[in-house]
N, C-alpha and C. Protein backbone atom coordinates (compact mmCIF):
# COMPACT_ATOMS: atom_id res chain seq x y z
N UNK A 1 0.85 -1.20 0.00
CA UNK A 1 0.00 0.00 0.00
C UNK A 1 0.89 1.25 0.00
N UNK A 2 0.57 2.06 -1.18
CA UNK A 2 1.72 3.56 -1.41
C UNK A 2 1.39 4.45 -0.05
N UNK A 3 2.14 4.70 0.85
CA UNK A 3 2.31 6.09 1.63
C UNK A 3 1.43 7.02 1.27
N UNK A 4 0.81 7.79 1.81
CA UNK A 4 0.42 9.09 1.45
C UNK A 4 1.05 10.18 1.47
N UNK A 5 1.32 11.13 0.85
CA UNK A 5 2.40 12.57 0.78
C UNK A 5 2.00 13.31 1.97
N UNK A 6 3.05 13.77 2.02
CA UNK A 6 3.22 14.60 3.21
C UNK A 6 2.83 15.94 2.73
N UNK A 7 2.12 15.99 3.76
CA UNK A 7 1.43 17.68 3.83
C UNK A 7 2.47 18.73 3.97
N UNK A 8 2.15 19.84 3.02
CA UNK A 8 3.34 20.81 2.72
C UNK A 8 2.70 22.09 3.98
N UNK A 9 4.35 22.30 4.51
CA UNK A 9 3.45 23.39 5.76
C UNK A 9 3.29 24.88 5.00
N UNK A 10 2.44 25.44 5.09
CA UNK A 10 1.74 26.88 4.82
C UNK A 10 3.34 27.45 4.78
N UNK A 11 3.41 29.01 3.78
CA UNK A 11 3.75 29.97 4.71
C UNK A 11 4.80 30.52 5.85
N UNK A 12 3.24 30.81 6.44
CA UNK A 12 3.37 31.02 7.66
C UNK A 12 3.44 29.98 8.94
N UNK A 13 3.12 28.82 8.71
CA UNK A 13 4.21 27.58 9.74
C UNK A 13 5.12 27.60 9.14
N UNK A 14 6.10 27.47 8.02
CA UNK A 14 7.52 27.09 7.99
C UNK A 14 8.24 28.31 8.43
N UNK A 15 7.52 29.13 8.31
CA UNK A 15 8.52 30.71 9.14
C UNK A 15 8.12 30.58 10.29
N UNK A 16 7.31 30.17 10.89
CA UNK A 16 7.52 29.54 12.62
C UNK A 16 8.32 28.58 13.01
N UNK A 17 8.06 27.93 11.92
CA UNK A 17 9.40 26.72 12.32
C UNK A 17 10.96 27.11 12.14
N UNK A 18 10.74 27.70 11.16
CA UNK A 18 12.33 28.53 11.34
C UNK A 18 12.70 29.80 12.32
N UNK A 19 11.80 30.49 12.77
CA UNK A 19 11.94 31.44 13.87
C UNK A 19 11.59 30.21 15.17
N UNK A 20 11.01 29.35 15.85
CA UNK A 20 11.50 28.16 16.65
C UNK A 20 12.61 27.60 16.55
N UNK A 21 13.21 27.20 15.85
CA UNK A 21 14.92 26.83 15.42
C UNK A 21 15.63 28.02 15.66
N UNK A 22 16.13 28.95 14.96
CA UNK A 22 16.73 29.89 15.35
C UNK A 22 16.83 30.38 16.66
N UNK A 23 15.83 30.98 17.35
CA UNK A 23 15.02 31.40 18.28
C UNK A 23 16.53 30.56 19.94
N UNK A 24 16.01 29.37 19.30
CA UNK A 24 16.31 28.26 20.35
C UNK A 24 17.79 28.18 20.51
N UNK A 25 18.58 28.34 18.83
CA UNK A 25 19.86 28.84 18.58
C UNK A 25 20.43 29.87 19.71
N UNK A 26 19.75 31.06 19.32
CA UNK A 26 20.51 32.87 19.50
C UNK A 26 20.30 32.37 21.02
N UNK A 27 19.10 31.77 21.82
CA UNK A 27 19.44 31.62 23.25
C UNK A 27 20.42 31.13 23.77
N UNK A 28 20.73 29.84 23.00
CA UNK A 28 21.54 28.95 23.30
C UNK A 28 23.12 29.60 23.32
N UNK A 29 23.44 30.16 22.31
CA UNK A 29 25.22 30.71 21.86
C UNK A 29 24.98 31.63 21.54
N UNK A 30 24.09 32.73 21.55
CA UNK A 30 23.97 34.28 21.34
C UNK A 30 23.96 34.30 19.91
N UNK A 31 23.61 35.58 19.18
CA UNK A 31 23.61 36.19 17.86
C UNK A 31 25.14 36.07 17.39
N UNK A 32 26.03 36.48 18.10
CA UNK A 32 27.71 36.31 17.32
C UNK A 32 28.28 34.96 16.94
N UNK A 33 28.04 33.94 17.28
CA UNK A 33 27.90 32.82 17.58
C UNK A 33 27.38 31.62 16.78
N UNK A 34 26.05 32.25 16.24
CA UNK A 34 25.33 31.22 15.25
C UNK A 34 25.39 31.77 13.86
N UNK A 35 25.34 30.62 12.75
CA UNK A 35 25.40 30.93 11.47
C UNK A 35 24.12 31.10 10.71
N UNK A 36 23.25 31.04 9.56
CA UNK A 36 22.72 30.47 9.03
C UNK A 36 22.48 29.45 8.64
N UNK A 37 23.91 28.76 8.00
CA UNK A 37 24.30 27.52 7.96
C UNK A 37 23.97 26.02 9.01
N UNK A 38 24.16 26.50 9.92
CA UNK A 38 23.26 26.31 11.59
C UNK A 38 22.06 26.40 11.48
N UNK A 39 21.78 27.14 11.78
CA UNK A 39 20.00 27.38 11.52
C UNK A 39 19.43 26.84 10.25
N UNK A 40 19.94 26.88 9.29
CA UNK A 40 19.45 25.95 8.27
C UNK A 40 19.28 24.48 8.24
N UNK A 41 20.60 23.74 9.09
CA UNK A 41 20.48 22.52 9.62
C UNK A 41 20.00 22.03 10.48
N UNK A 42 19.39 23.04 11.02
CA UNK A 42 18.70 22.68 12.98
C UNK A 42 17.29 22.68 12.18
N UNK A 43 17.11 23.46 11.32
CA UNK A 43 15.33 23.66 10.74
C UNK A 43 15.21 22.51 9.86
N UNK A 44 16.16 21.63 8.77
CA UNK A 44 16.01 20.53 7.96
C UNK A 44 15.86 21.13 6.59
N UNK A 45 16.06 22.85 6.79
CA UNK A 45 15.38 23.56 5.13
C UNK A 45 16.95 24.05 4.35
N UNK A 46 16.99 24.73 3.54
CA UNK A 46 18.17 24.97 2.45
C UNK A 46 18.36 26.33 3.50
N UNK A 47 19.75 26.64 3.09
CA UNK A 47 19.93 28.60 3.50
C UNK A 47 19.12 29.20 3.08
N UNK A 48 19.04 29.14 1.60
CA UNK A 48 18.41 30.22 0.07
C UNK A 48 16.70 30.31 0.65
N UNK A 49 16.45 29.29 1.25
CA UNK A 49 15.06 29.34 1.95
C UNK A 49 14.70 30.30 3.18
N UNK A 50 15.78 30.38 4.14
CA UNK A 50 15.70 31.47 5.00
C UNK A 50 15.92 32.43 4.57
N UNK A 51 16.88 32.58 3.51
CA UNK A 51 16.92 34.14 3.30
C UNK A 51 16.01 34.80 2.77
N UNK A 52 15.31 34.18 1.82
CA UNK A 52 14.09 33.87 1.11
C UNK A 52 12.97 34.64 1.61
N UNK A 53 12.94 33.96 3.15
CA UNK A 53 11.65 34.20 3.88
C UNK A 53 12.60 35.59 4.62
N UNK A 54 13.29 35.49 5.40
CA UNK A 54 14.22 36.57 5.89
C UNK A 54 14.99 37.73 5.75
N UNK A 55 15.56 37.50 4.54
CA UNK A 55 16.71 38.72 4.35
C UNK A 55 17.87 38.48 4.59
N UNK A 56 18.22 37.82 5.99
CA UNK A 56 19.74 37.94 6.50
C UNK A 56 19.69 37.54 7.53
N UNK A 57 20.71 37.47 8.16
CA UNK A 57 20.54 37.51 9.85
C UNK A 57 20.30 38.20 10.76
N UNK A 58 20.48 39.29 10.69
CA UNK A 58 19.90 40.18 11.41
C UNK A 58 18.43 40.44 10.99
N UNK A 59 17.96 40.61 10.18
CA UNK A 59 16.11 40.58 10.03
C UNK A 59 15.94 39.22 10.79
N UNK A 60 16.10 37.98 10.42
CA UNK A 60 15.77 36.80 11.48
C UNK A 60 16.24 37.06 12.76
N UNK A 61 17.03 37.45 13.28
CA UNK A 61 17.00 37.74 14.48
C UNK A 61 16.11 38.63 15.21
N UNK A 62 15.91 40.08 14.44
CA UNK A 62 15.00 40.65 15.12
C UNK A 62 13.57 40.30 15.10
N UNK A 63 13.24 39.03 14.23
CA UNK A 63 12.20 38.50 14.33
C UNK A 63 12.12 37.88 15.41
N UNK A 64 13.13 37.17 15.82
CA UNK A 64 12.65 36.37 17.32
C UNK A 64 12.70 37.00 18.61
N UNK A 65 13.10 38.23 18.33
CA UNK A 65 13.34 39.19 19.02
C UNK A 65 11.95 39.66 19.56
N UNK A 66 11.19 40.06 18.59
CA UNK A 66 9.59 40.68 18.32
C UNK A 66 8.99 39.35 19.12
N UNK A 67 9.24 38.53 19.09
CA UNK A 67 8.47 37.83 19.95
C UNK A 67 8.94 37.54 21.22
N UNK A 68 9.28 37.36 21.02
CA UNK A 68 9.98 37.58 23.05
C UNK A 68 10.00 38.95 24.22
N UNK A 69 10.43 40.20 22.90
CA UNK A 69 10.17 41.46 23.27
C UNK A 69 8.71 41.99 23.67
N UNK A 70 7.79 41.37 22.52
CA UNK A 70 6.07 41.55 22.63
C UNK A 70 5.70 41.33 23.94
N UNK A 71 6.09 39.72 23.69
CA UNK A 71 5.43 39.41 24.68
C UNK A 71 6.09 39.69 26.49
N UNK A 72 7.05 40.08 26.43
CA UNK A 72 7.35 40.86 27.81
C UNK A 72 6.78 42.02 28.20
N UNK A 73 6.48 42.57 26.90
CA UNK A 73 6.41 44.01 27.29
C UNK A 73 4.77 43.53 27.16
N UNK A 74 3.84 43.00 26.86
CA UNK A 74 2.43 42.55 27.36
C UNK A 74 1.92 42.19 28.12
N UNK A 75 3.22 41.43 28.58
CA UNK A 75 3.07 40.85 30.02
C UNK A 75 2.73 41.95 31.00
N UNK A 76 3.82 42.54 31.12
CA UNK A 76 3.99 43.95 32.23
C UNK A 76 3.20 45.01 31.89
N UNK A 77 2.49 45.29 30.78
CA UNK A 77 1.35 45.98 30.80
C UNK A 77 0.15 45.66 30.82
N UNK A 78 -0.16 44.21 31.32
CA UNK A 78 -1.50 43.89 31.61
C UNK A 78 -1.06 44.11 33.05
N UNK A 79 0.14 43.79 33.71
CA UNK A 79 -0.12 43.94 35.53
C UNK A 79 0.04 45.28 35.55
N UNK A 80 0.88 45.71 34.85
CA UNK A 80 0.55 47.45 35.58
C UNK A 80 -0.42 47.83 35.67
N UNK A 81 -1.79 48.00 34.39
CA UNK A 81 -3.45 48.16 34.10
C UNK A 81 -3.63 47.46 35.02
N UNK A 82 -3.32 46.67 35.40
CA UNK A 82 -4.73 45.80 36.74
C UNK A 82 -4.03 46.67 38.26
N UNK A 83 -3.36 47.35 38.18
CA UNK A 83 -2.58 47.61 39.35
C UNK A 83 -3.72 48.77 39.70
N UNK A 84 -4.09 48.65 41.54
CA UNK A 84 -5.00 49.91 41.76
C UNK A 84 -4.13 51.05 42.30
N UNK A 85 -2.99 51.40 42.04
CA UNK A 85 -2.01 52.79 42.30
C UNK A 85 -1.05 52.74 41.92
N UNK A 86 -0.21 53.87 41.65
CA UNK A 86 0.98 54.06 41.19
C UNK A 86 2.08 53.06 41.75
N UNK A 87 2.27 53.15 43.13
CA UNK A 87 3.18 52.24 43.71
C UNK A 87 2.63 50.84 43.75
N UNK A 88 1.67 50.06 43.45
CA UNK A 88 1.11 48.75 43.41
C UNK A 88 1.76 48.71 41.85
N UNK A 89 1.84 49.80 40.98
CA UNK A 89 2.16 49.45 39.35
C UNK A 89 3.31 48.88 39.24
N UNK A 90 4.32 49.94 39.77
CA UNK A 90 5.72 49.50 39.63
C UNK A 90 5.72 48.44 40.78
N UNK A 91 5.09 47.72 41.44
CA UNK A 91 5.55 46.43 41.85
C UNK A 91 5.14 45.47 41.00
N UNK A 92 3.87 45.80 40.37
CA UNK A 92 3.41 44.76 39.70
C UNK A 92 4.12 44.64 38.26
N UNK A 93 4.58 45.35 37.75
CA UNK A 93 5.52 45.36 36.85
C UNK A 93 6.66 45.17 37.02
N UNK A 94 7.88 44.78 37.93
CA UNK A 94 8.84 44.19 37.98
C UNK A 94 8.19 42.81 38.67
N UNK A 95 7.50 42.61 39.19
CA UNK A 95 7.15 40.80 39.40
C UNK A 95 7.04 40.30 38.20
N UNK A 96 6.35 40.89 37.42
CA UNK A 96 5.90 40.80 35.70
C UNK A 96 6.78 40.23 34.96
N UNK A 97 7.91 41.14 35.18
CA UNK A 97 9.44 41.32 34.47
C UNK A 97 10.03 40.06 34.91
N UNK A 98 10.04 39.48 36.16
CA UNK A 98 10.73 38.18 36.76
C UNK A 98 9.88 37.29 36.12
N UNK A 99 9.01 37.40 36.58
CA UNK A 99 7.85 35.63 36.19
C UNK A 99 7.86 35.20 34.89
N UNK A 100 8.16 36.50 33.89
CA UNK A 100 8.05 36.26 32.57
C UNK A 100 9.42 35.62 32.23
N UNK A 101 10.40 35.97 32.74
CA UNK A 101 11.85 35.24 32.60
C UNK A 101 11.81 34.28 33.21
N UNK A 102 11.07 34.00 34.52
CA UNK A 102 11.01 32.66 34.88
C UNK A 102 10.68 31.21 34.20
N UNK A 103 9.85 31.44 33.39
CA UNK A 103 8.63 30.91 32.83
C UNK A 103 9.55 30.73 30.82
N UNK A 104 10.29 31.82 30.61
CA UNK A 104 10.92 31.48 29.33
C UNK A 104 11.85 32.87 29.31
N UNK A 105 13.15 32.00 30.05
CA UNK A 105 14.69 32.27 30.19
C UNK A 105 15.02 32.08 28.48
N UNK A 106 14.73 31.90 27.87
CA UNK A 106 15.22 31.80 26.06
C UNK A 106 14.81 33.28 26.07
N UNK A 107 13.95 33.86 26.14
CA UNK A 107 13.15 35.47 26.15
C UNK A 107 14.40 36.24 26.51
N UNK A 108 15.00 36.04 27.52
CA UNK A 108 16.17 36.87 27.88
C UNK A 108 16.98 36.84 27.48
N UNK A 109 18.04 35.67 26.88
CA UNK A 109 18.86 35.18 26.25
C UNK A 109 19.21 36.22 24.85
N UNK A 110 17.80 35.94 24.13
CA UNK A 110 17.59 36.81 23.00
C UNK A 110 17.27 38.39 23.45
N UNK A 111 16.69 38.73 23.89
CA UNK A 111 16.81 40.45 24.36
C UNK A 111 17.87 40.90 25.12
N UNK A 112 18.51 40.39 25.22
CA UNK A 112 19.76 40.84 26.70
C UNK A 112 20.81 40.10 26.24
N UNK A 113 21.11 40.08 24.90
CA UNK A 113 22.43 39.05 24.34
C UNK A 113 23.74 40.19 24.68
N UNK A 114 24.80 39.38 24.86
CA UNK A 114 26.12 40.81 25.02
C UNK A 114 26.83 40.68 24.17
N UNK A 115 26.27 39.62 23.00
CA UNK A 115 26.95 39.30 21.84
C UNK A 115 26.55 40.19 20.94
N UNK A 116 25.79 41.00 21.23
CA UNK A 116 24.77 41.63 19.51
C UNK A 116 25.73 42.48 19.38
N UNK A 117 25.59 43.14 18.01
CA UNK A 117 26.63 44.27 17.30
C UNK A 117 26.05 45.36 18.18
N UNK A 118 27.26 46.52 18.42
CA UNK A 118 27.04 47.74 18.72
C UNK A 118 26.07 48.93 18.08
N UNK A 119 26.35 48.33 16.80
CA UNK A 119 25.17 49.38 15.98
C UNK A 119 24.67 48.88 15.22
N UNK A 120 23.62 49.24 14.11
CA UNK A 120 23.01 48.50 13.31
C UNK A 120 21.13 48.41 13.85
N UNK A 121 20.60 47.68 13.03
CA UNK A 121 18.83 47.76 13.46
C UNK A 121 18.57 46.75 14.27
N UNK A 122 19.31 45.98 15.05
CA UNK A 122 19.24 45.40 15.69
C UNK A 122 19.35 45.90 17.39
N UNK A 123 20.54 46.34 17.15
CA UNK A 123 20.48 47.56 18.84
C UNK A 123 19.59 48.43 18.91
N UNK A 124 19.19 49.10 17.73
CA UNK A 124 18.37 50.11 17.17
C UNK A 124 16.68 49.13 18.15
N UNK A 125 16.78 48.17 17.72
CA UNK A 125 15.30 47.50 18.07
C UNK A 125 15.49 46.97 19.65
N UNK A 126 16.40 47.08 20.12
CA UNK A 126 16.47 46.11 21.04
C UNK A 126 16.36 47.54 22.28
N UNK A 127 16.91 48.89 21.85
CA UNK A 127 16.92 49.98 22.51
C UNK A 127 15.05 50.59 22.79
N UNK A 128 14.70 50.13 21.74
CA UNK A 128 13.07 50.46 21.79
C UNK A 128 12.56 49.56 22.95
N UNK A 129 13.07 48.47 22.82
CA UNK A 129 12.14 47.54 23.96
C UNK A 129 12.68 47.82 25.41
N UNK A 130 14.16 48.20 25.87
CA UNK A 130 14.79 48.95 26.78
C UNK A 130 13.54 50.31 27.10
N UNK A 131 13.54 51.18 26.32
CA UNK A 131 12.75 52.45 26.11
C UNK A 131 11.24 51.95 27.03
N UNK A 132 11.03 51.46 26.32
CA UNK A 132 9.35 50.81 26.90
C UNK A 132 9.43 50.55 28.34
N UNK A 133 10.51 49.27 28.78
CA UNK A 133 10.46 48.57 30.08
C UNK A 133 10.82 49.86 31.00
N UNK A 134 12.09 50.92 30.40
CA UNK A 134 11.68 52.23 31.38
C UNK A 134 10.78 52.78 31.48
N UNK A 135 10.21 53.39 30.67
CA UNK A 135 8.77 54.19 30.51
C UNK A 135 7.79 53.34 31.57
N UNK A 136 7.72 51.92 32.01
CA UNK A 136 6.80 51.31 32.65
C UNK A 136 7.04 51.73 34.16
N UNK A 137 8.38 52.26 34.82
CA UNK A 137 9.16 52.86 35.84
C UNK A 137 8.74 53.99 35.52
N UNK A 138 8.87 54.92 34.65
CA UNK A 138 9.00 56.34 35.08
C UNK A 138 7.01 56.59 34.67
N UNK A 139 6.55 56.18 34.45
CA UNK A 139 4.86 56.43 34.21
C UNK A 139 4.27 55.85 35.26
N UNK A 140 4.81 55.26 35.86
CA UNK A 140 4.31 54.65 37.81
C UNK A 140 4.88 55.92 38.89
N UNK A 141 5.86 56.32 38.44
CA UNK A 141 6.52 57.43 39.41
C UNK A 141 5.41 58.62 39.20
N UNK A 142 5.58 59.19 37.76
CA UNK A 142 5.02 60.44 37.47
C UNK A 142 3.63 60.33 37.85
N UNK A 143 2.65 59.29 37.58
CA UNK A 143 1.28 58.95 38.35
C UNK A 143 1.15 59.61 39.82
N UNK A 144 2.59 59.01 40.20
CA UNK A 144 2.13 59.29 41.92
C UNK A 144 2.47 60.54 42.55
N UNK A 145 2.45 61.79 41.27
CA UNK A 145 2.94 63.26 41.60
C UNK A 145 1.80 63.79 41.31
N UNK A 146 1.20 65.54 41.86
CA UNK A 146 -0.15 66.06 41.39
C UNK A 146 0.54 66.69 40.02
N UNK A 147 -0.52 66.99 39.28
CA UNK A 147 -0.64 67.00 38.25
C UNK A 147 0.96 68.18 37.69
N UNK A 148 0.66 69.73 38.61
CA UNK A 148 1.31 70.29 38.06
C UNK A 148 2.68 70.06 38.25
N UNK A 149 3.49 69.22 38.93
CA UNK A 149 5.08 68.51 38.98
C UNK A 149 4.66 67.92 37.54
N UNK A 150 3.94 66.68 37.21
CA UNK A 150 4.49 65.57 36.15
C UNK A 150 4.48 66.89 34.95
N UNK A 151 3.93 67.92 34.64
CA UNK A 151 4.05 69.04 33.59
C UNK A 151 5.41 69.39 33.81
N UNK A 152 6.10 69.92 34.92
CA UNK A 152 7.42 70.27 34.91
C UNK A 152 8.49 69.53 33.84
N UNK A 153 9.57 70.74 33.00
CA UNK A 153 10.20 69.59 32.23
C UNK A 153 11.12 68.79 32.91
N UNK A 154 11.65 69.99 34.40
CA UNK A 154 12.88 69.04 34.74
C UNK A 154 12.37 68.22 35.60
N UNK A 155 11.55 67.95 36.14
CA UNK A 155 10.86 66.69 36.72
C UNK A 155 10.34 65.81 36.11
N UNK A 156 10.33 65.76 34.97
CA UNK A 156 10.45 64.49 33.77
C UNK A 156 11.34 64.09 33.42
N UNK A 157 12.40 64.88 33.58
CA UNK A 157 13.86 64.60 33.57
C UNK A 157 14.58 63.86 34.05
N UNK A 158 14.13 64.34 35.68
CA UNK A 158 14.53 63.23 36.56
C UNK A 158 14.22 61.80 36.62
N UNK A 159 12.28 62.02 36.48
CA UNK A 159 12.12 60.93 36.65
C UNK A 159 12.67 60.07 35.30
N UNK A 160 12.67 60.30 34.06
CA UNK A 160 13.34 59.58 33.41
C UNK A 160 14.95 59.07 33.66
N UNK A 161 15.55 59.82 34.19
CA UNK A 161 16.76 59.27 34.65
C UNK A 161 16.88 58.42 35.78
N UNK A 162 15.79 58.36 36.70
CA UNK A 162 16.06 57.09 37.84
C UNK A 162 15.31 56.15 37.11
N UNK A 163 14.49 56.24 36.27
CA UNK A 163 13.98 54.99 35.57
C UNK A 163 15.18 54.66 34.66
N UNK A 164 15.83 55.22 34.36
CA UNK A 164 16.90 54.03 33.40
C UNK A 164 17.60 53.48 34.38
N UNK A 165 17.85 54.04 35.63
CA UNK A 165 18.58 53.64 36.16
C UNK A 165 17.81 52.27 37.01
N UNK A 166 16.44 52.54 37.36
CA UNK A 166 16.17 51.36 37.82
C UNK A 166 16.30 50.04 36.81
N UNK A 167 16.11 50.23 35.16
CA UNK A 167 16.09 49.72 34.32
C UNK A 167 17.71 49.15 34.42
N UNK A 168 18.53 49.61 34.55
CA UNK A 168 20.06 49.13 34.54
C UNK A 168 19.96 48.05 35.58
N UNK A 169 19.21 48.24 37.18
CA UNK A 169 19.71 47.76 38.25
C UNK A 169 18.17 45.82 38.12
N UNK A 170 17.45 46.50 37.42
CA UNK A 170 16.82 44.76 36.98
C UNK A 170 17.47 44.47 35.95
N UNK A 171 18.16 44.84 34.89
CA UNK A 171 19.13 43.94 34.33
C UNK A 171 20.05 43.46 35.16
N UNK A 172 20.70 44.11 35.86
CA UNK A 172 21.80 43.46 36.48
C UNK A 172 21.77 42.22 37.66
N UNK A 173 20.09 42.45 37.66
CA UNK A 173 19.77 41.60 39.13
C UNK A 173 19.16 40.09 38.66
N UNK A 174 18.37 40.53 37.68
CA UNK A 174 18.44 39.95 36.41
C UNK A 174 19.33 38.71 36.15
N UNK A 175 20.02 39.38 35.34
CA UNK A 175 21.66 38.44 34.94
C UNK A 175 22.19 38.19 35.79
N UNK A 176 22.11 38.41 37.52
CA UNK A 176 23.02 37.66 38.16
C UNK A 176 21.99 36.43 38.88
N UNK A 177 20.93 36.78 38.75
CA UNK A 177 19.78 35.68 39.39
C UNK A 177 19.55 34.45 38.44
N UNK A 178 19.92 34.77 36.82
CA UNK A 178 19.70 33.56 36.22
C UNK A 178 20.79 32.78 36.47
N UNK A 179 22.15 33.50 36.28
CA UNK A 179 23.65 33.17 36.30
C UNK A 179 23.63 32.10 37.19
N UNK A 180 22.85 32.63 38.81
CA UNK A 180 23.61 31.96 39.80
C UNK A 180 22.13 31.00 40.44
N UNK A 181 21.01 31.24 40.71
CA UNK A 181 20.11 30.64 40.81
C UNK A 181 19.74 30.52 41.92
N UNK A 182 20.70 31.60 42.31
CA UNK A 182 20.78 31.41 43.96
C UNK A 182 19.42 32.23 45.02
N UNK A 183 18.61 32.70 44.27
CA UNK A 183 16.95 32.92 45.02
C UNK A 183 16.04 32.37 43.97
N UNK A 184 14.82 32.56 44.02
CA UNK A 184 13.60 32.44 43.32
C UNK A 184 13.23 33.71 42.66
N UNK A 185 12.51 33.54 41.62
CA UNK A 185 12.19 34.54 41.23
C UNK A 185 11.17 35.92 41.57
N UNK A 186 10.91 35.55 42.55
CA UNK A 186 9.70 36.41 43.43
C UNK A 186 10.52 36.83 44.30
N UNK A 187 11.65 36.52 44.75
CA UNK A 187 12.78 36.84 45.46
C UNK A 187 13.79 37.69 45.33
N UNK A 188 14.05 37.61 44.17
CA UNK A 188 14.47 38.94 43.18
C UNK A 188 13.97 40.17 42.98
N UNK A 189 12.75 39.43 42.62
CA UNK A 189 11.47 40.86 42.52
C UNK A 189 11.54 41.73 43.36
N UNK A 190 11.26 40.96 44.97
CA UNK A 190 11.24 41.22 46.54
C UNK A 190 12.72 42.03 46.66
N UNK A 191 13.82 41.29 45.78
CA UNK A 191 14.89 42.15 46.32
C UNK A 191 15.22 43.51 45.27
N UNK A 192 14.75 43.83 44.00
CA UNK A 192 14.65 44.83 43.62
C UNK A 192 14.00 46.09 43.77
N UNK A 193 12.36 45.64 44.02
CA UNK A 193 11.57 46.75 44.77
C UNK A 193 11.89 47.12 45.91
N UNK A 194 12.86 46.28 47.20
CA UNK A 194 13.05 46.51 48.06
C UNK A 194 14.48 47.74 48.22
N UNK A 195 15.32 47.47 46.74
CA UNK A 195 16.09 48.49 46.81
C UNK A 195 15.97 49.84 45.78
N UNK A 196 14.90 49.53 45.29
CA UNK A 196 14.43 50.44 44.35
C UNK A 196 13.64 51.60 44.37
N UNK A 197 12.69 50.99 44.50
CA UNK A 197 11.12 51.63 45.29
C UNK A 197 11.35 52.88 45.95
N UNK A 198 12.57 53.07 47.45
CA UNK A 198 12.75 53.89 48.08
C UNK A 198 12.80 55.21 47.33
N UNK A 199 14.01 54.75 46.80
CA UNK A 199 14.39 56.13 46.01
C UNK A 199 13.60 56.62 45.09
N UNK A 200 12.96 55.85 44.63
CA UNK A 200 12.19 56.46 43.30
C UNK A 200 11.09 57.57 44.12
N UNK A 201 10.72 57.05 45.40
CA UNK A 201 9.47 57.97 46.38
C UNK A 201 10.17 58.98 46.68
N UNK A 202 11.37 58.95 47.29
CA UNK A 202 11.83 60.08 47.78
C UNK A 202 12.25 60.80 46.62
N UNK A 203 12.45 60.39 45.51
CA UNK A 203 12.71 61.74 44.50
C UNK A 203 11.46 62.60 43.80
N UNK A 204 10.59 61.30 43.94
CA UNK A 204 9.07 62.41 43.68
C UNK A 204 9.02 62.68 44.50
N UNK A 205 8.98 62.93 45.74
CA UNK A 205 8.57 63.60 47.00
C UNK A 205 9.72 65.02 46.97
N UNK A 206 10.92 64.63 46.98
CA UNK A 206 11.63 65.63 46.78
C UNK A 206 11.32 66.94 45.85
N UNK A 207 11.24 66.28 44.44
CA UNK A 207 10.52 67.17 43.04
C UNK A 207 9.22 67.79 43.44
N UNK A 208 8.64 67.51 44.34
CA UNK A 208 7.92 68.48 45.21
C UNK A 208 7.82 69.66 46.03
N UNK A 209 9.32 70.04 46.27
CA UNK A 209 9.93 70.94 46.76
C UNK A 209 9.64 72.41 45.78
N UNK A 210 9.69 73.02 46.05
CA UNK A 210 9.62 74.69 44.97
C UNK A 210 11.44 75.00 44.37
């Protein structure tokens, strides 16, 4: 009895299947690291086929990027919206930020590579999703000021500058919590808001001053 042929995938599954392969790659040995050539053999398809669907490596990369990036940054803006105050936001948005790395450490791998090029549309994209995860810090701060401070320019100023900076200090807490494994991830959380939080109050409280 002859076999029946195998069903040809759409599209749009074989560019899932090749952004799943890749994807699994750039986590694994970073963007500097992997070839096409690689990724072509991990997927079972030709190169001329990814590029095909892709462009290059860097367009496939920032494709798997877009999905990992999305969905972090969706994550942390459904808990901030459910959050009932400014200071419940920014907690609920760095728990957000952990659970979501908890849950898919490949997500980080690919957004937080130290392999990626310095310049190019790739930092270019990866700086936008940076941009956002601050903005989720400094739009919890400015909330919890009356109206006429968050109008001030240099009190947007500020608060944008302790938000990158809180943004620097969950990367770093971040990368040393996956590194070492040495708390939980709610533990992290617990230990970032716990060194974070302070300051961010006392500088809106401060920017309150005349």
């Amino acid at each position: 009895m002859a076999s029946s042929p195998r069903s040809r995938l759409s599209r749009e599954d074989r560019m899932e299947q090749m952004l799943d392969r890749a994807h699994n790659l750039f986590a694994e040995r970073g963007y500097a690291a992997v070839t096409m050539d690689e990724i072509a053999a991990e997927a079972g398809i030709t190169k001329p086929l990814i590029y095909n669907y892709f462009g290059n490596k860097e367009q496939l990369y920032i494709a798997c990027m877009e999905r990992s990036g999305d969905a972090l940054v969706e994550s942390i803006s459904g808990a901030v919206a459910d959050a009932e105050d400014p200071s419940a936001a920014f907690e609920a948005g760095v728990r957000a930020f952990f659970e979501f790395l908890d849950t898919d450490r490949d997500a980080w791998a690919v957004l937080f590579d130290e392999t990626l090029p310095h310049g190019g549309e790739v930092i270019e994209r990866v700086s936008v999703y940076r941009r956002q995860l601050r903005d989720f810090a400094a739009q919890s701060t400015l909330a919890g000021m009356p109206g006429k401070l968050r109008d001030r320019e240099s009190v947007r100023t500020e608060v944008e500058a302790a938000s990158t900076a809180v943004l620097g200090a969950a990367e770093a807490v971040a990368r040393w919590w996956l590194q070492t494994g040495s708390i939980t991830a709610s533990e992290a959380a617990d230990l970032l808001i716990a060194t974070v939080e302070p300051g961010l109050r006392s500088r809106a409280l401060g920017s309150s001053t005349p």
